[in-house]
C-alpha atoms as a PDB file:
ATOM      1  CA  UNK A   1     -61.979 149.841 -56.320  1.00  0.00           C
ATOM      2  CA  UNK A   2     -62.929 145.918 -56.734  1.00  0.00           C
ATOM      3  CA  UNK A   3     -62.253 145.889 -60.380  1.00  0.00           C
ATOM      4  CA  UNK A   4     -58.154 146.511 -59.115  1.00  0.00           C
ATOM      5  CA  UNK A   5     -58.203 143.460 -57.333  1.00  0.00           C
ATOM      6  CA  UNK A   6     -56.142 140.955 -59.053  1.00  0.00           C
ATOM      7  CA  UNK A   7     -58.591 138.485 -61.112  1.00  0.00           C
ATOM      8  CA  UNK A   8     -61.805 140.230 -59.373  1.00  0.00           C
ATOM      9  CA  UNK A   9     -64.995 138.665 -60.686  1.00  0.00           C
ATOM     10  CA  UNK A  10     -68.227 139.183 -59.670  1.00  0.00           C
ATOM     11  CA  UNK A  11     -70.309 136.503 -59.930  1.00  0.00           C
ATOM     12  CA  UNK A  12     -73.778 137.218 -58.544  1.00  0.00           C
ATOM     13  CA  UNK A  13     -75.723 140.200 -56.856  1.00  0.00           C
ATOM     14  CA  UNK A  14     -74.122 138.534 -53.571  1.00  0.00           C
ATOM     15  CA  UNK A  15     -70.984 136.571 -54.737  1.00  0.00           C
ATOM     16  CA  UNK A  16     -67.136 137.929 -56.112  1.00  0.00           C
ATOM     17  CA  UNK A  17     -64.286 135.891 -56.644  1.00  0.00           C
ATOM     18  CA  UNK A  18     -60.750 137.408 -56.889  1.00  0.00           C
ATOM     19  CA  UNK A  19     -56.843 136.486 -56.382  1.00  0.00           C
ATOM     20  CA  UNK A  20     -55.205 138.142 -52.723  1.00  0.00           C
ATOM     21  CA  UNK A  21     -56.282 141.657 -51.950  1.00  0.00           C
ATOM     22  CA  UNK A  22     -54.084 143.879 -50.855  1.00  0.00           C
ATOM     23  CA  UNK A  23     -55.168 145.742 -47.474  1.00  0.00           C
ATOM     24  CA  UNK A  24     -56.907 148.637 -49.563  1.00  0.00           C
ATOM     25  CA  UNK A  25     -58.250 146.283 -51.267  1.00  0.00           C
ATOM     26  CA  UNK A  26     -60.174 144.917 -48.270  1.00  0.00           C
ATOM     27  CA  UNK A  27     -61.767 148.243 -47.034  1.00  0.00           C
ATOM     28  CA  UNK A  28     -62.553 148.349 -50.908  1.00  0.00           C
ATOM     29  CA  UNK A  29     -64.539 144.947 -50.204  1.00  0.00           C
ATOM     30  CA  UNK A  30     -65.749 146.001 -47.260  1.00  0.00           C
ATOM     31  CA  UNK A  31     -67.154 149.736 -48.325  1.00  0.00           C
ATOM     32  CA  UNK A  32     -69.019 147.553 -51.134  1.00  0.00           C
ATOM     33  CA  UNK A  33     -71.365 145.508 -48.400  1.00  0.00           C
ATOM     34  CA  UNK A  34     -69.210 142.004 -48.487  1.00  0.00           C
ATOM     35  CA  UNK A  35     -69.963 140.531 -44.490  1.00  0.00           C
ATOM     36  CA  UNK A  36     -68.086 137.636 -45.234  1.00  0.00           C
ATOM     37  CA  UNK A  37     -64.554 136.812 -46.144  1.00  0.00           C
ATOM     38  CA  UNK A  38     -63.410 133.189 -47.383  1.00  0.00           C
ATOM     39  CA  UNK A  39     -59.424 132.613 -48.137  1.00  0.00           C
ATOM     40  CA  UNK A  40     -58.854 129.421 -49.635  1.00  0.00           C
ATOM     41  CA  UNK A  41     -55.386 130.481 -49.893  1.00  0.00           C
ATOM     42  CA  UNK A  42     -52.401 129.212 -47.742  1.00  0.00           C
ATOM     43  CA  UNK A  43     -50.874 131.601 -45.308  1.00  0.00           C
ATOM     44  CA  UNK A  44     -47.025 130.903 -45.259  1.00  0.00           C
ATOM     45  CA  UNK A  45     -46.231 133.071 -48.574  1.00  0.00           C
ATOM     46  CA  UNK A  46     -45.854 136.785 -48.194  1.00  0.00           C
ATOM     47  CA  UNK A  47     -46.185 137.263 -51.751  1.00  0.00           C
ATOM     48  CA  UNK A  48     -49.513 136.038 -52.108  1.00  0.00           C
ATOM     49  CA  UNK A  49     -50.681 136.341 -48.303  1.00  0.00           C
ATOM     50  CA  UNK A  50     -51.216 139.281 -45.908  1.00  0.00           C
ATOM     51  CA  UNK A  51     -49.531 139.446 -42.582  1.00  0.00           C
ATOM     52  CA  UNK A  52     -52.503 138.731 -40.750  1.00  0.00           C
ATOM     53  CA  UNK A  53     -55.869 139.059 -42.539  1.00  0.00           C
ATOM     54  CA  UNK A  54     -58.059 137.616 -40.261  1.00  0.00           C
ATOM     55  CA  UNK A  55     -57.097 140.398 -37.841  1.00  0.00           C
ATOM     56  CA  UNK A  56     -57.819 143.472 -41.055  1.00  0.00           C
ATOM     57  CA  UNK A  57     -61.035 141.538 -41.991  1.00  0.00           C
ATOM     58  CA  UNK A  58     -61.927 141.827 -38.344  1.00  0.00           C
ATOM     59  CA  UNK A  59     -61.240 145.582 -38.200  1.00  0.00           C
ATOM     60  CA  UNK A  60     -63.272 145.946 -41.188  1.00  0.00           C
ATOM     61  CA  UNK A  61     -66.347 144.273 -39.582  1.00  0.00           C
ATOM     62  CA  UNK A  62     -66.583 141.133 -42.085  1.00  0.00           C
ATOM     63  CA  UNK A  63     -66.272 137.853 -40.844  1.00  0.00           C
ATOM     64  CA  UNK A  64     -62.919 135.796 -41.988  1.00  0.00           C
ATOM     65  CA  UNK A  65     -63.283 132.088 -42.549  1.00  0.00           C
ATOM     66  CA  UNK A  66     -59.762 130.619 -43.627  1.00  0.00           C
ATOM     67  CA  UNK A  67     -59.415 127.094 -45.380  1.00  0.00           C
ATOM     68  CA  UNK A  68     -55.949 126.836 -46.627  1.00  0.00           C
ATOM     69  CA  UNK A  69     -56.262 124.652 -49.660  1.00  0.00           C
ATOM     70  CA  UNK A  70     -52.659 123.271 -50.873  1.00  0.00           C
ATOM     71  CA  UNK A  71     -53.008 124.364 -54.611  1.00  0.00           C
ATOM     72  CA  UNK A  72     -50.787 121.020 -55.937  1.00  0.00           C
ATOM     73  CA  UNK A  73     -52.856 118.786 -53.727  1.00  0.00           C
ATOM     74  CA  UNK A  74     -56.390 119.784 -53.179  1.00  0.00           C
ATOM     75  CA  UNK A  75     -58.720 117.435 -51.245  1.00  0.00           C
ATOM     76  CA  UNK A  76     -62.122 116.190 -50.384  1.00  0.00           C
ATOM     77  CA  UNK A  77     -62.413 117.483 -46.603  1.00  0.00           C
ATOM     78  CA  UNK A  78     -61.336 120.942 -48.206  1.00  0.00           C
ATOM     79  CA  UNK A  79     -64.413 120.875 -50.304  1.00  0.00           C
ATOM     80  CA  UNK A  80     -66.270 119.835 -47.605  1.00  0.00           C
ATOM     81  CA  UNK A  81     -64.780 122.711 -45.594  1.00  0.00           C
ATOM     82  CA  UNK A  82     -65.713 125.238 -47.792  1.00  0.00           C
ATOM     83  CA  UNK A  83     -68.996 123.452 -48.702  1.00  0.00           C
ATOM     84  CA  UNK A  84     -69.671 123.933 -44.325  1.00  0.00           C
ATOM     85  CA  UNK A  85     -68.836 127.904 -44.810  1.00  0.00           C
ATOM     86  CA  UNK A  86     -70.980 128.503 -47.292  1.00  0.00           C
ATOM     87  CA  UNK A  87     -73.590 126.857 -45.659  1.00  0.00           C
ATOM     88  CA  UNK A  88     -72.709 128.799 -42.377  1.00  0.00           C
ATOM     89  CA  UNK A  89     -72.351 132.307 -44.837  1.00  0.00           C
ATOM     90  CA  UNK A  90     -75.964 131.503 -45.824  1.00  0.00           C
ATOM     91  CA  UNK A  91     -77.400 134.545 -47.527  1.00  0.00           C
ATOM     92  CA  UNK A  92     -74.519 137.148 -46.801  1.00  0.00           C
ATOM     93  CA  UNK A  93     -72.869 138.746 -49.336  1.00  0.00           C
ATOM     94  CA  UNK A  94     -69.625 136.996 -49.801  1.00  0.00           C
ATOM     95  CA  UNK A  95     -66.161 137.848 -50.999  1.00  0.00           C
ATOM     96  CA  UNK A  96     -63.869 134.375 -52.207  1.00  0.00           C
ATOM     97  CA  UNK A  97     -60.200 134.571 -52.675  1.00  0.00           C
ATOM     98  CA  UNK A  98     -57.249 132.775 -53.484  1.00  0.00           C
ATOM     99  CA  UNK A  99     -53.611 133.662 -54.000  1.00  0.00           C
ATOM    100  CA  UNK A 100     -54.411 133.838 -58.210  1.00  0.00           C
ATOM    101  CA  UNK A 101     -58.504 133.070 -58.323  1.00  0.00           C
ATOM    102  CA  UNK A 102     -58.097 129.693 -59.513  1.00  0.00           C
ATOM    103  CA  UNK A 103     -58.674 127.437 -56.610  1.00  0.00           C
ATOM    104  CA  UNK A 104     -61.827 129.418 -56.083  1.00  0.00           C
ATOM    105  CA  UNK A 105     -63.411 128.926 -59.376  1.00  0.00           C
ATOM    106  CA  UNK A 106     -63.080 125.360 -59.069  1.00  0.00           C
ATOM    107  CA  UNK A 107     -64.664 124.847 -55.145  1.00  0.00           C
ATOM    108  CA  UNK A 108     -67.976 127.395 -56.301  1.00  0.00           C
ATOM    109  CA  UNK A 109     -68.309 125.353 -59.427  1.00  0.00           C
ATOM    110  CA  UNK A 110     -68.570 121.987 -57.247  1.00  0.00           C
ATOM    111  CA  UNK A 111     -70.730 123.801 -54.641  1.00  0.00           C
ATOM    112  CA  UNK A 112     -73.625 125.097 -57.859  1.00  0.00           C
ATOM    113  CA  UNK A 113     -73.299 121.416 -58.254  1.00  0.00           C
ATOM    114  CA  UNK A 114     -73.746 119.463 -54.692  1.00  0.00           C
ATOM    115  CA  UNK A 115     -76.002 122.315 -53.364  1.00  0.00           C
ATOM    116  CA  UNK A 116     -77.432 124.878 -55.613  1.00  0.00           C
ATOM    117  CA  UNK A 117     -78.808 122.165 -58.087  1.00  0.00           C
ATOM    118  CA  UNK A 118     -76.922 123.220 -61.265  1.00  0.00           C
ATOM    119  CA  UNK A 119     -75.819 121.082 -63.656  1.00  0.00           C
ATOM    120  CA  UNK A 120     -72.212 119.948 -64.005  1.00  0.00           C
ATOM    121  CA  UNK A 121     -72.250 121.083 -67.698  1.00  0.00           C
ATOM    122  CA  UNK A 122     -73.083 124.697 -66.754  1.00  0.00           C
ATOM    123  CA  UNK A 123     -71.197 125.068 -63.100  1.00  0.00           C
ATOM    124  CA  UNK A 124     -68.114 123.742 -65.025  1.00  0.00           C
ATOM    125  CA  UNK A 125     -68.389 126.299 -67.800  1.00  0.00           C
ATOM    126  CA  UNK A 126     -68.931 128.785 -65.634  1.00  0.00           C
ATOM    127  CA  UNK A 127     -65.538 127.888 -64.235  1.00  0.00           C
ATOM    128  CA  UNK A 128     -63.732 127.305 -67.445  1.00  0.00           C
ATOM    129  CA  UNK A 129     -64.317 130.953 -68.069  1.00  0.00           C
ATOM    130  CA  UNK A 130     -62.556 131.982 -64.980  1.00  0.00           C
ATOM    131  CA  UNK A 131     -59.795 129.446 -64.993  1.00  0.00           C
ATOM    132  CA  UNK A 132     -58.815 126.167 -67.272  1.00  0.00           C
ATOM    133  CA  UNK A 133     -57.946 123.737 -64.613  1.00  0.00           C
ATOM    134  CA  UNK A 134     -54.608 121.755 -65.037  1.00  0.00           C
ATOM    135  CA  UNK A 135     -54.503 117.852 -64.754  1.00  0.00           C
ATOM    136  CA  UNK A 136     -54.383 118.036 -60.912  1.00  0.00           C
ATOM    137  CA  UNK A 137     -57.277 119.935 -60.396  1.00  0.00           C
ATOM    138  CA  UNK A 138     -59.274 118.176 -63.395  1.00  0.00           C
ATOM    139  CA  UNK A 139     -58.431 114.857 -61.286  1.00  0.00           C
ATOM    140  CA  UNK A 140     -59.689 116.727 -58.504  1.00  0.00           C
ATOM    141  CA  UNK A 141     -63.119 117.838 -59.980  1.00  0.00           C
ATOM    142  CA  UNK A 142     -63.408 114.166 -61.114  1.00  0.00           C
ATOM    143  CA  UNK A 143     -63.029 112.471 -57.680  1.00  0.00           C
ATOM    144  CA  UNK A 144     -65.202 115.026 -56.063  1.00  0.00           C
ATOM    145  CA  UNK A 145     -68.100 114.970 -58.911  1.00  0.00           C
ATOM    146  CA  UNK A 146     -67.766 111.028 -58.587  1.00  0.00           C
ATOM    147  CA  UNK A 147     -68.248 111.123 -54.428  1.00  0.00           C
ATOM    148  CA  UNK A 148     -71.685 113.674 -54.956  1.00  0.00           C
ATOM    149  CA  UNK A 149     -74.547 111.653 -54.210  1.00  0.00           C
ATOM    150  CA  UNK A 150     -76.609 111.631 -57.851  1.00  0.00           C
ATOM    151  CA  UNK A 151     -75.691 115.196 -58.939  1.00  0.00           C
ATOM    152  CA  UNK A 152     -77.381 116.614 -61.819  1.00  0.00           C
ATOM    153  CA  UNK A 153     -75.467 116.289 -64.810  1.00  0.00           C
END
C-alpha cells in the first residue's frame, strides 16, 4: 500500500513523492503503474538505503535513475541531473524518493519552475507543504532560482 510508505505524497495523476521504500514497498509502486524510479538519495546508509535497488527496481520492470544528492550540500549539476531525468522520464508515471522526502520536494518545486512554467510563488508553496527547508537548502533554492534564465515569478 503507497499510503505506508514513509512521507508518500502523491502529487499528480502521474507524479508521487515519498521517503525510502522498503522492498514491499516497491512492488507496491510498481503494482500501482509507476515505470520510472528516481532516488535522489545517497546509497552508503543502510538505514535509509536498500542493498541494491537498482537491481529490485529492475526485477520489478521500472526503470531506476539514481542521483545521489548530499542532503548538507546540495548542488547545481544535481538539479541539472534530475532536471535531465525528468526530461528523459517524459510522460511516464514517476515515483521520487529520498531517504525522508525532503530533498525531493525541493528539486520538483525548482523543476514546475525552470520547465513546467509555474510560478516560484506557487511551486514553492507547494513545497512548503511537504517540507520547510532549513537555511542550507533555502540558500540552495536561492542560488538555483537566481541561475534560471527569467523564470516566472
Amino acid at each position: 500500500m503507497l499510503q505506508s510508505i514513509t512521507r508518500y505524497l502523491p502529487v499528480t495523476d502521474s507524479l508521487a513523492t515519498a521517503g525510502q521504500p522498503t522492498e514491499a514497498q516497491l512492488a507496491d509502486v510498481a503494482a500501482a503503474g509507476f515505470e520510472v524510479v528516481i532516488n535522489l538519495a545517497l546509497h552508503n546508509d543502510p538505514r535509509y538505503s536498500l542493498a541494491d535497488e537498482a537491481a529490485s527496481v529492475a526485477a520489478l520492470g521500472m526503470r531506476y535513475i539514481h542521483i545521489p544528492v548530499q542532503f548538507s550540500t546540495p548542488t547545481l549539476p544535481d538539479l541539472k541531473a534530475f532536471f535531465d531525468a525528468m526530461e528523459q522520464v517524459g510522460r511516464r508515471k514517476v515515483f521520487i524518493h529520498c531517504a525522508h522526502n525532503k530533498r525531493v520536494p525541493v528539486f520538483v518545486a525548482l523543476h514546475r519552475i525552470a520547465k513546467q512554467g509555474w510560478s516560484e510563488a506557487a511551486a514553492l508553496a507547494a513545497m512548503r507543504d511537504a517540507w520547510q527547508p532549513d537555511a542550507t537548502w533555502e540558500q540552495f533554492i536561492a542560488q538555483a532560482i537566481a541561475g534560471m534564465p527569467l523564470s516566472p515569478r
